[in-house]
N, C-alpha and C. Protein backbone atom coordinates (compact mmCIF):
# COMPACT_ATOMS: atom_id res chain seq x y z
N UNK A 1 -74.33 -101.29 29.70
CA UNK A 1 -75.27 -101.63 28.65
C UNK A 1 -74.82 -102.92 27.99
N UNK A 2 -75.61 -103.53 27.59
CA UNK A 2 -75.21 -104.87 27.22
C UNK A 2 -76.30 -105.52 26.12
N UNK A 3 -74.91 -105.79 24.94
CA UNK A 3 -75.40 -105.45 23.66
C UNK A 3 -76.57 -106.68 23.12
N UNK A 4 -76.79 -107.54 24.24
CA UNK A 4 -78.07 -108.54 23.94
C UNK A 4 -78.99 -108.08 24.91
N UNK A 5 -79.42 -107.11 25.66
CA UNK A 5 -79.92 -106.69 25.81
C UNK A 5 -81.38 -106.69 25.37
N UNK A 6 -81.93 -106.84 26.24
CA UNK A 6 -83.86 -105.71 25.23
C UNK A 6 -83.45 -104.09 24.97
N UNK A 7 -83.76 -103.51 24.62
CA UNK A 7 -84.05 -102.16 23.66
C UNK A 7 -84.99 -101.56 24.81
N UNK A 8 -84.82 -100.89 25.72
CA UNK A 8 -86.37 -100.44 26.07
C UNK A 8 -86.47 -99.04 25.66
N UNK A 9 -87.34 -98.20 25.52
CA UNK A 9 -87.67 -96.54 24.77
C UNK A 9 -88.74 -96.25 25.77
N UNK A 10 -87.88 -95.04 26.00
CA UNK A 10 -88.59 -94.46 27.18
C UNK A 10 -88.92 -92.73 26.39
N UNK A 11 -89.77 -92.18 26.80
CA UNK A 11 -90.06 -90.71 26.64
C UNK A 11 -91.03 -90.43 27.23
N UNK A 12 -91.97 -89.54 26.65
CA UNK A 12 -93.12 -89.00 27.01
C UNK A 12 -93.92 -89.16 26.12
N UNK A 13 -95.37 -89.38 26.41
CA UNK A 13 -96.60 -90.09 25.78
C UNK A 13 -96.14 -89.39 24.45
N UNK A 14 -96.52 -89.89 23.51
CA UNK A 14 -96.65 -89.69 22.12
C UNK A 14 -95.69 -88.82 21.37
N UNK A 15 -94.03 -89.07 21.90
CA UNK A 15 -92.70 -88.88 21.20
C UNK A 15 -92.48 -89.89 20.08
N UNK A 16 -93.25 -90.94 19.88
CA UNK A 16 -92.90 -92.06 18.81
C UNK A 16 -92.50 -93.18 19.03
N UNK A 17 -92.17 -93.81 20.95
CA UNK A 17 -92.09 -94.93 20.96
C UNK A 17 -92.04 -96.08 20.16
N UNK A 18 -93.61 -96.34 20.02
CA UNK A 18 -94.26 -97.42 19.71
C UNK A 18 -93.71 -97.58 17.99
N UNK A 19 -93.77 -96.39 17.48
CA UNK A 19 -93.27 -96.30 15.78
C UNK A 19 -92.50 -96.64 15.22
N UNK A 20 -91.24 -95.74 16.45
CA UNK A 20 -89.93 -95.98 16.45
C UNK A 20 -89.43 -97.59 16.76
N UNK A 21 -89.94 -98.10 18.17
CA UNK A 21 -90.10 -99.20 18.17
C UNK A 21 -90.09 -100.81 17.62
N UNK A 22 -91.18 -100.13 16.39
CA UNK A 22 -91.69 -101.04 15.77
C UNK A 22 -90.57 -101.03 14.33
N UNK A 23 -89.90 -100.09 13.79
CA UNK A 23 -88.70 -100.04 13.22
C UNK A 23 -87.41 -100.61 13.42
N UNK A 24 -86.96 -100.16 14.81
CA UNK A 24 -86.17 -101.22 15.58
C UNK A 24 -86.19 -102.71 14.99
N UNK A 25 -87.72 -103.18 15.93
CA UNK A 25 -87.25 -104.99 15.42
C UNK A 25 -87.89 -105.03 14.34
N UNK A 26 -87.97 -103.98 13.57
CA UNK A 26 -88.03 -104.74 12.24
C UNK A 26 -86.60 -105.23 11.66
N UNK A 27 -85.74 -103.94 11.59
CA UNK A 27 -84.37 -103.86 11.71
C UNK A 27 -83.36 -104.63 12.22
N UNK A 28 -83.73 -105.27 13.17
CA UNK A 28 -82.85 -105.89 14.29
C UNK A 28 -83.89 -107.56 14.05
N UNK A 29 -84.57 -107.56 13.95
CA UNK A 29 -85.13 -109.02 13.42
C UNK A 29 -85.64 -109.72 15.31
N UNK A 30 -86.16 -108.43 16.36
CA UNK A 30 -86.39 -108.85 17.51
C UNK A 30 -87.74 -108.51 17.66
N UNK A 31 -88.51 -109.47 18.65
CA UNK A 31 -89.75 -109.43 19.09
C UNK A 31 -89.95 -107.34 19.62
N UNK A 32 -91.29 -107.13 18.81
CA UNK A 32 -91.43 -105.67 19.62
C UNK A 32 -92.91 -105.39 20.57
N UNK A 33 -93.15 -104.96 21.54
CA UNK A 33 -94.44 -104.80 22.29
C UNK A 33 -94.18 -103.83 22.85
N UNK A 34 -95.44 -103.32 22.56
CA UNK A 34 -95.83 -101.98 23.42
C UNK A 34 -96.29 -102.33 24.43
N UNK A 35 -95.82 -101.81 25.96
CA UNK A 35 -96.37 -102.52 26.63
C UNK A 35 -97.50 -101.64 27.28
N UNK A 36 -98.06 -100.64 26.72
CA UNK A 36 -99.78 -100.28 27.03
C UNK A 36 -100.76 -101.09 26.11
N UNK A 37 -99.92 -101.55 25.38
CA UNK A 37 -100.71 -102.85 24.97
C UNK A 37 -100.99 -104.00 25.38
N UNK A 38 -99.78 -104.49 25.53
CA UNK A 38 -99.69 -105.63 26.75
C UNK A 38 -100.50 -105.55 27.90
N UNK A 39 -100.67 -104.08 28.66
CA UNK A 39 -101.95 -103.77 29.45
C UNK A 39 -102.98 -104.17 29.66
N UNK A 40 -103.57 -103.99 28.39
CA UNK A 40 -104.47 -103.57 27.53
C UNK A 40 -104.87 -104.77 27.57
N UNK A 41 -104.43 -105.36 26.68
CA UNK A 41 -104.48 -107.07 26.54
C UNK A 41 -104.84 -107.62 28.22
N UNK A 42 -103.79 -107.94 28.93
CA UNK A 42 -104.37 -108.29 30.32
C UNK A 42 -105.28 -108.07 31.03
N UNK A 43 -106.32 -106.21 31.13
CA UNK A 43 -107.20 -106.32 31.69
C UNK A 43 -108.49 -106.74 30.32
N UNK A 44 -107.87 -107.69 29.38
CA UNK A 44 -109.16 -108.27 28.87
C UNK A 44 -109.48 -107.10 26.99
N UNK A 45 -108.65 -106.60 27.18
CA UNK A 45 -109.30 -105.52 26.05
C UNK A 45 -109.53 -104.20 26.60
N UNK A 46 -109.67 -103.82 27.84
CA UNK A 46 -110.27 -102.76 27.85
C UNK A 46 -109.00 -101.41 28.30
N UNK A 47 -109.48 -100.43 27.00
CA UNK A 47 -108.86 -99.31 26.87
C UNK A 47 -108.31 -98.63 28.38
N UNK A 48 -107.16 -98.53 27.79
CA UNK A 48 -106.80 -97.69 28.66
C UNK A 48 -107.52 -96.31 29.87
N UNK A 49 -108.09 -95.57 28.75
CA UNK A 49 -108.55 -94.19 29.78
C UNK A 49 -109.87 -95.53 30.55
N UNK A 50 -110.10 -96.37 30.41
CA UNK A 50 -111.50 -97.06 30.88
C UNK A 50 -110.68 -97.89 32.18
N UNK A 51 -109.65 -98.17 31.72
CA UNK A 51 -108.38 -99.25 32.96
C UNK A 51 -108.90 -98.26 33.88
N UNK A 52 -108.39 -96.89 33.88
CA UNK A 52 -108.16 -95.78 35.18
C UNK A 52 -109.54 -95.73 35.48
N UNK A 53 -110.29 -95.50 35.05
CA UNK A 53 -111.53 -95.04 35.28
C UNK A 53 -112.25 -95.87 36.55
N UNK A 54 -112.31 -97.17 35.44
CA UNK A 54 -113.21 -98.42 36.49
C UNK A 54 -112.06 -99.10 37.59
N UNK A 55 -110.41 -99.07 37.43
CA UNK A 55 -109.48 -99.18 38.69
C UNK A 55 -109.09 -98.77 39.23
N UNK A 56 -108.20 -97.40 38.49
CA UNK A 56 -107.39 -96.22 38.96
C UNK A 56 -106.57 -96.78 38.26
N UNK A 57 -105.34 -95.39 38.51
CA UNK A 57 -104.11 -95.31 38.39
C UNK A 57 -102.95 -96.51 39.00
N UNK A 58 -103.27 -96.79 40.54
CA UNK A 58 -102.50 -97.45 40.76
C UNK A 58 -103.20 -99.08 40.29
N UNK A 59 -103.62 -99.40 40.32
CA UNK A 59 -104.03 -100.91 39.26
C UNK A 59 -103.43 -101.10 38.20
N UNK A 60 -103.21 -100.20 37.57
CA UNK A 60 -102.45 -99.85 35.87
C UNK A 60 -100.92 -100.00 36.25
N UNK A 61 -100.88 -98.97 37.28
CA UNK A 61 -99.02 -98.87 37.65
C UNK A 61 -98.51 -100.24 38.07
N UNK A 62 -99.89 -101.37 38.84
CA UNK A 62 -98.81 -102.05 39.07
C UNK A 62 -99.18 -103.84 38.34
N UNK A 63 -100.26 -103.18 37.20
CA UNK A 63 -100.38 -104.64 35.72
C UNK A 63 -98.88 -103.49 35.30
N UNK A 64 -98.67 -102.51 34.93
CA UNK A 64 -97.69 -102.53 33.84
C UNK A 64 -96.10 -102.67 34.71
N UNK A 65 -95.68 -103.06 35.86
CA UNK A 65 -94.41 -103.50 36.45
C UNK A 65 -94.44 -104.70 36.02
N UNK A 66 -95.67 -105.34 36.21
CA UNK A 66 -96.08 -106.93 36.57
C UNK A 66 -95.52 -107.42 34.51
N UNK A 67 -96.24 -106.42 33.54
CA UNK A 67 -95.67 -106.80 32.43
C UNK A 67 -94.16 -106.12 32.30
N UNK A 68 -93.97 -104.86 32.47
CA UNK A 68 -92.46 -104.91 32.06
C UNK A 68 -91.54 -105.63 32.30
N UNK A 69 -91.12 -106.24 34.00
CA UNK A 69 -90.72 -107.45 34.42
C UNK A 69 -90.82 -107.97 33.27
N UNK A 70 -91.56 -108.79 33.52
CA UNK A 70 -91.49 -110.15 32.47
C UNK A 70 -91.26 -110.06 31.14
N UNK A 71 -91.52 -109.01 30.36
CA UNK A 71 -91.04 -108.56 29.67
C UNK A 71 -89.51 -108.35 29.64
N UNK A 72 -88.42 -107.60 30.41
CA UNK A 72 -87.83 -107.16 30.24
C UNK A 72 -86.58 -108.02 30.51
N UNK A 73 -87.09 -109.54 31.51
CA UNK A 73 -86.87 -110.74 31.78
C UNK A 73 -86.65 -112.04 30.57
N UNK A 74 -87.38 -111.14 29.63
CA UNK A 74 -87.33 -112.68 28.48
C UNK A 74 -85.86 -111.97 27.54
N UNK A 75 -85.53 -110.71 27.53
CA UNK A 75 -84.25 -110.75 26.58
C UNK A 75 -84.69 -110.29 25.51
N UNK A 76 -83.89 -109.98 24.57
CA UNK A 76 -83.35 -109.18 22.90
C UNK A 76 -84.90 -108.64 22.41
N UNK A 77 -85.60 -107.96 22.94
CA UNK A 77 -86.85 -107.69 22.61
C UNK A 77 -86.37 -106.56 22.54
N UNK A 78 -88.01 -105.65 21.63
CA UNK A 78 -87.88 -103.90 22.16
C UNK A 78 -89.27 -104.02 22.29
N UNK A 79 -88.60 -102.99 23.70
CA UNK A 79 -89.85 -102.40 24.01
C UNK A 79 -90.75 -101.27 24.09
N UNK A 80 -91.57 -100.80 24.28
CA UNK A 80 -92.06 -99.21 24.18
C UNK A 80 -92.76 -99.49 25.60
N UNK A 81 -92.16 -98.04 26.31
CA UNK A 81 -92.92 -98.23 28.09
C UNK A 81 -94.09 -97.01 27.55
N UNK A 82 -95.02 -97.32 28.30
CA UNK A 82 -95.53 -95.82 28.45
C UNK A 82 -95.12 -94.85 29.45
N UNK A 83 -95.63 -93.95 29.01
CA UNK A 83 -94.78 -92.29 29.59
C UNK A 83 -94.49 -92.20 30.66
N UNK A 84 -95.12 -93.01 31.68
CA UNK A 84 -95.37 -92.94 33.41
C UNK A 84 -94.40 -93.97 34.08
N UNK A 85 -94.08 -95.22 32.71
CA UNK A 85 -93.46 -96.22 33.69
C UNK A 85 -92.24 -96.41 34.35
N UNK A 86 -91.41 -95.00 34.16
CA UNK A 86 -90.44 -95.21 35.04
C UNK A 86 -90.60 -94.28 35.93
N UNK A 87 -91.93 -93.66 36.71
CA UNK A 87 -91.95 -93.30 37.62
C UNK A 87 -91.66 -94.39 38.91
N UNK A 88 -92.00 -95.08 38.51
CA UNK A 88 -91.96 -96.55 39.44
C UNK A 88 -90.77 -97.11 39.23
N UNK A 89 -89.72 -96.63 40.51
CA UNK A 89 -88.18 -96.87 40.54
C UNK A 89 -88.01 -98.49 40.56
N UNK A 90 -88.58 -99.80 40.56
CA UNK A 90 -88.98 -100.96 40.39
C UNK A 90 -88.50 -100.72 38.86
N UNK A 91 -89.03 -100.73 38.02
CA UNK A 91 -89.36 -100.16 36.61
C UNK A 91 -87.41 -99.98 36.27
N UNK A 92 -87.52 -98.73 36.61
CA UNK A 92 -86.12 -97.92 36.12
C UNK A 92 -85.20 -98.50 36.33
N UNK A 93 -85.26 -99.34 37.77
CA UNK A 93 -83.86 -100.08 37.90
C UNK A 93 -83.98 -101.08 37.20
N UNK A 94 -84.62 -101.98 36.98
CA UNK A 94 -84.98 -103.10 36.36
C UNK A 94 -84.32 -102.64 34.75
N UNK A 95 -84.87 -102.15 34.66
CA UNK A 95 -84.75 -102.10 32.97
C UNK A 95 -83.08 -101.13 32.54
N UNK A 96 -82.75 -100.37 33.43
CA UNK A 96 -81.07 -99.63 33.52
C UNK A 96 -80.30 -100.77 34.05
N UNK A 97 -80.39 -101.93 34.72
CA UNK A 97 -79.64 -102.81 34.98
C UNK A 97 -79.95 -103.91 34.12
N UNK A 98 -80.88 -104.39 33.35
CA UNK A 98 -80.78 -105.48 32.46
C UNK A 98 -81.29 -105.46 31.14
N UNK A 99 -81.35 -104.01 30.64
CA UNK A 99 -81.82 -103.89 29.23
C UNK A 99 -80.81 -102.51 28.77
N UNK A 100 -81.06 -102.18 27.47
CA UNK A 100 -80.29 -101.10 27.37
C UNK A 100 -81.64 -99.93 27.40
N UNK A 101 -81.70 -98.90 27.64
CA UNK A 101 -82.50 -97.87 27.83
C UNK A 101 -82.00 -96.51 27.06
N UNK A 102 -83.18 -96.37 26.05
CA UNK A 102 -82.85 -95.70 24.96
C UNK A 102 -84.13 -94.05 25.21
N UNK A 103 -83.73 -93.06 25.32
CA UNK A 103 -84.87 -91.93 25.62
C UNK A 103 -85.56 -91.47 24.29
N UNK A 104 -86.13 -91.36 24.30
CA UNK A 104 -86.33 -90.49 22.84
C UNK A 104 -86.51 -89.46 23.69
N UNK A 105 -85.90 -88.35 22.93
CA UNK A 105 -86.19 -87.22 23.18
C UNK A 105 -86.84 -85.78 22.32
N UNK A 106 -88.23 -85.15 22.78
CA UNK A 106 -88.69 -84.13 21.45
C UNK A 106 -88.88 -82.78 22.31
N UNK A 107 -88.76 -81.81 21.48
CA UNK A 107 -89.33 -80.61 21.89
C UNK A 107 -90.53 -80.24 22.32
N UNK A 108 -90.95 -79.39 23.59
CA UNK A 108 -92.58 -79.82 23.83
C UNK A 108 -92.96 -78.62 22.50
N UNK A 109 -92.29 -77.86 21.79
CA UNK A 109 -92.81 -76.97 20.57
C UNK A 109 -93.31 -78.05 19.51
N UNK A 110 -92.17 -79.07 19.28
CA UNK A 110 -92.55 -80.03 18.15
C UNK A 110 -93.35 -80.94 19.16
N UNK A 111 -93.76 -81.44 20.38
CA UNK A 111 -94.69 -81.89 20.48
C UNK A 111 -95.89 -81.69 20.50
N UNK A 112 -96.25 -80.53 20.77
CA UNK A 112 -97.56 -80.03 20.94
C UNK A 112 -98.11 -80.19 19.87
N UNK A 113 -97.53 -80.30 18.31
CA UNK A 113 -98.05 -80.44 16.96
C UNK A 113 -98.75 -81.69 16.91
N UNK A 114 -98.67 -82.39 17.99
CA UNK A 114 -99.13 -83.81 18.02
C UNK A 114 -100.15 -83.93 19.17
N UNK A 115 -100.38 -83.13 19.82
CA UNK A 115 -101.25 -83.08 21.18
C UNK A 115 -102.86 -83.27 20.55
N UNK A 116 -103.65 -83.29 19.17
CA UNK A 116 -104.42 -83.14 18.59
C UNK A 116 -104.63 -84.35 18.55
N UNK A 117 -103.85 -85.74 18.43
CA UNK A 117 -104.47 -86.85 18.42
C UNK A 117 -103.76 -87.44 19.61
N UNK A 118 -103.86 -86.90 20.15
CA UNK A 118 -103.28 -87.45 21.83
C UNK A 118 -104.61 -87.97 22.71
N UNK A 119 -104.75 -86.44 23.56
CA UNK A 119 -105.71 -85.87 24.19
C UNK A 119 -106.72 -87.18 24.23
N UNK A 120 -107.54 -88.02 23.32
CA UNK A 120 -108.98 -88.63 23.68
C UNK A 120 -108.32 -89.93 24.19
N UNK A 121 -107.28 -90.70 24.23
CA UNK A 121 -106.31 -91.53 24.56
C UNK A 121 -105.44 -91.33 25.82
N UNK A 122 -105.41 -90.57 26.11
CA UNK A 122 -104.48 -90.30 27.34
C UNK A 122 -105.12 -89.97 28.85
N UNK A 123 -105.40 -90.23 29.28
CA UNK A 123 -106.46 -89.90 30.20
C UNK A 123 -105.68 -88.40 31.15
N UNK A 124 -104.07 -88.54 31.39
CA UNK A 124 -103.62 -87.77 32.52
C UNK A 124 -103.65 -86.49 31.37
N UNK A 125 -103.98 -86.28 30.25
CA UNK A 125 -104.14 -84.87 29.65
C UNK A 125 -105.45 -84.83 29.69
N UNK A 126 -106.22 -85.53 29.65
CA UNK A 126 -107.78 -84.80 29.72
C UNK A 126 -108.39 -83.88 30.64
N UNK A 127 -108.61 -82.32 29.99
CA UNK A 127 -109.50 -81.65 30.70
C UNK A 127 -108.21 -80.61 31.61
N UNK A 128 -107.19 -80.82 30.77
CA UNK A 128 -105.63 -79.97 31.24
C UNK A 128 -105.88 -78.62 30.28
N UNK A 129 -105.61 -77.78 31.01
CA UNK A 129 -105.30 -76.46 30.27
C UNK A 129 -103.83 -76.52 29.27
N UNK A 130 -103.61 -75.87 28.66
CA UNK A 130 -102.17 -75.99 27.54
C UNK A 130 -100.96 -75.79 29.07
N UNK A 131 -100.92 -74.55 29.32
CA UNK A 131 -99.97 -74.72 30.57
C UNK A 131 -100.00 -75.90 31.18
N UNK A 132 -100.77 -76.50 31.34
CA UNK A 132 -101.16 -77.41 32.90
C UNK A 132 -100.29 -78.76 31.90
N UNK A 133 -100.69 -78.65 30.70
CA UNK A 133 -99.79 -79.47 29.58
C UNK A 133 -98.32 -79.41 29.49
N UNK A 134 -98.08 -78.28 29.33
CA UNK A 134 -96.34 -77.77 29.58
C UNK A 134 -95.93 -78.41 30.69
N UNK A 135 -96.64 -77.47 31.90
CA UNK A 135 -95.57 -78.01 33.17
C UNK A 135 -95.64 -79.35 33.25
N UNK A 136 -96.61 -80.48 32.91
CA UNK A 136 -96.21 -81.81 33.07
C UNK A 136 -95.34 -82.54 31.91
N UNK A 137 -95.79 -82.04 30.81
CA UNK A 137 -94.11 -82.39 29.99
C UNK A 137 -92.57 -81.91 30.98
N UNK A 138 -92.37 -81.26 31.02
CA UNK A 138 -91.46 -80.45 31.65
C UNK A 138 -90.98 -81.58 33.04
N UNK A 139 -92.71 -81.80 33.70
CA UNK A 139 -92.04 -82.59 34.97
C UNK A 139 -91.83 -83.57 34.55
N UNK A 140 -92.53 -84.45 33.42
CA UNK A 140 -92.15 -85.66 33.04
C UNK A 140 -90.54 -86.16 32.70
N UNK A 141 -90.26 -85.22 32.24
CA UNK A 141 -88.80 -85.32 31.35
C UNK A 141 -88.00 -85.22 32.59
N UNK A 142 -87.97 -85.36 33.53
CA UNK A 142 -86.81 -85.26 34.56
C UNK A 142 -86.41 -87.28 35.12
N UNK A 143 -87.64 -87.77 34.43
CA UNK A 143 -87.80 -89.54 34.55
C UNK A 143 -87.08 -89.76 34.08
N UNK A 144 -86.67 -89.12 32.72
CA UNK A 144 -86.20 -90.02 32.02
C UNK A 144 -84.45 -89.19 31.78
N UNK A 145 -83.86 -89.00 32.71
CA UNK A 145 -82.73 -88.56 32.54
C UNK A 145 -81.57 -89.58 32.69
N UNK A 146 -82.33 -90.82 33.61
CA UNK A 146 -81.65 -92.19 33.45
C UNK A 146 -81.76 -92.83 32.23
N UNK A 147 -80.52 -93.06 31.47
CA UNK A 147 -80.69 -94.16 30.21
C UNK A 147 -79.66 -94.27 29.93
N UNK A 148 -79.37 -95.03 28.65
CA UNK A 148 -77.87 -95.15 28.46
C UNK A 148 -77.65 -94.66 26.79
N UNK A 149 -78.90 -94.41 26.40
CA UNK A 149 -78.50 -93.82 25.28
C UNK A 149 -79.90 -92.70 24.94
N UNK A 150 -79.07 -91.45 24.75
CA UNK A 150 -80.31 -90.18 24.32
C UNK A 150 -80.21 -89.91 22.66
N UNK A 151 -81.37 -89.80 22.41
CA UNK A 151 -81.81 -89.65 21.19
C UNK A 151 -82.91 -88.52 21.04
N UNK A 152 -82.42 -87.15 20.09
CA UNK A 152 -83.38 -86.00 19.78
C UNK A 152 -84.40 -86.57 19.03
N UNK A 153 -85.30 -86.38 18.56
CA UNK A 153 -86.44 -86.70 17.71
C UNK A 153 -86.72 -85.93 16.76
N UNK A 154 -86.53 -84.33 17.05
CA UNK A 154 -87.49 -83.44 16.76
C UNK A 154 -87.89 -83.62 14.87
N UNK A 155 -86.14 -83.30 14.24
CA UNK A 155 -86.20 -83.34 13.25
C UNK A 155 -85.70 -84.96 12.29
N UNK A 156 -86.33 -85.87 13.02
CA UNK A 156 -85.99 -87.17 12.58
C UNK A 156 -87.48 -87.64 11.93
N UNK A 157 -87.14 -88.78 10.97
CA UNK A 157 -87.89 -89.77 10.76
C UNK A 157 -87.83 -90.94 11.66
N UNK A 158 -89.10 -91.87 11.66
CA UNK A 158 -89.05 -92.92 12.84
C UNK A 158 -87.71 -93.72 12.41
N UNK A 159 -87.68 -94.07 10.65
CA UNK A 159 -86.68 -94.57 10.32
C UNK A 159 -85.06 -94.21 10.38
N UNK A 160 -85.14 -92.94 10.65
CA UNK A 160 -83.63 -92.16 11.08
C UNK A 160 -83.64 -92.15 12.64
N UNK A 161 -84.45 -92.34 13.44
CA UNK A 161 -84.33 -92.27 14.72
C UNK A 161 -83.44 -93.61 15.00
N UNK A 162 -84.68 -94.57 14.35
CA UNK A 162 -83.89 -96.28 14.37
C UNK A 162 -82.11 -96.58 14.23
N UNK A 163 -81.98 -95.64 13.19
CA UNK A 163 -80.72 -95.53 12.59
C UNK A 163 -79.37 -95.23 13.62
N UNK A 164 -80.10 -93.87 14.22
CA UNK A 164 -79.06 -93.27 15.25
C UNK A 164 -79.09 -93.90 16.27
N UNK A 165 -80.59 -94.98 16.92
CA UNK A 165 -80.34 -95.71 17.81
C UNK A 165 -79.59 -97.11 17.57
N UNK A 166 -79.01 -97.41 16.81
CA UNK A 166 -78.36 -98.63 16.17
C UNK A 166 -77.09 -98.63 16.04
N UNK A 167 -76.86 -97.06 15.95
CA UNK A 167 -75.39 -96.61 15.68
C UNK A 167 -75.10 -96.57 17.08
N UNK A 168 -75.30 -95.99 18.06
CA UNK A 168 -74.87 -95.81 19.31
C UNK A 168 -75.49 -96.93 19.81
N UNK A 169 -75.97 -98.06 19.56
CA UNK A 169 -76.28 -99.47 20.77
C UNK A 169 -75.20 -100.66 19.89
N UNK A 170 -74.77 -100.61 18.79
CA UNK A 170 -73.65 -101.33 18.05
C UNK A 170 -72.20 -100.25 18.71
């Protein structure tokens, strides 16, 4: 890990990335992007669940390598991946060999409290039964067992998350 590094935050859709994130460089005084934004931005504006829809999945998987790269290429940034992007071992190595990689980690009990403003945003939960919800949290979280620094969430503020990630990347 290497302490000029980018910051990247990895978890599962809607653990607090982007929040947490955005605390970070406030903190740290470094550029922050979400990069489903950055997405977002490249195909022109158009929303995410609409990316998959009118491209697919793999169009998305491979604008968001095409931004993390470069992203993860410019240095002392943080970043927020979305939930999927280190399925794409491109992705994981990239960012475990030249950024520091930070997990957030939450309970799917304390996540599910949040699945209420998820759901119309996320396209791979739409039209999932609650189980069908579990087991892909469950499979998701096995992505992210590569990092160099783990962080619980459950009972944190975004601003105490920042904290404990600062303490263990100093």
């Amino acid at each position: 890990m290497q302490k000029s590094s980018t910051i990247v935050l990895i978890g599962f859709m809607g653990v607090g990335k982007t929040t947490v994130g955005e605390v970070l460089a406030r903190k740290t005084g470094r550029p922050f992007t979400d990069t489903d934004d950055a997405i977002v931005e490249a195909f022109g504006g158009m929303p995410i669940p609409e990316i998959f829809r009118t491209y697919g999945e793999p169009a998305f998987r491979k604008k968001e390598r095409e931004v993390i790269t470069s992203l993860v290429e410019e240095k002392e940034g943080v970043l927020s991946l979305g939930g999927g992007a280190f399925k794409q071992e491109s992705i994981r190595d990239l960012c475990l060999q030249k950024a520091t990689v930070v997990y957030l980690d939450m309970t799917f009990e304390r996540w599910k409290e949040r699945l209420g403003d998820l759901v119309d945003s996320r396209p791979l939960l739409q039209g999932k039964s609650m189980e069908e919800i579990e087991s892909f949290f469950y499979e998701r979280r096995s992505l992210y067992q590569d990092h160099h620094i783990h962080t619980k969430t459950d009972d944190l503020s975004p601003e105490e998350v920042a904290e404990v990630i600062l303490r263990d990347f100093r």
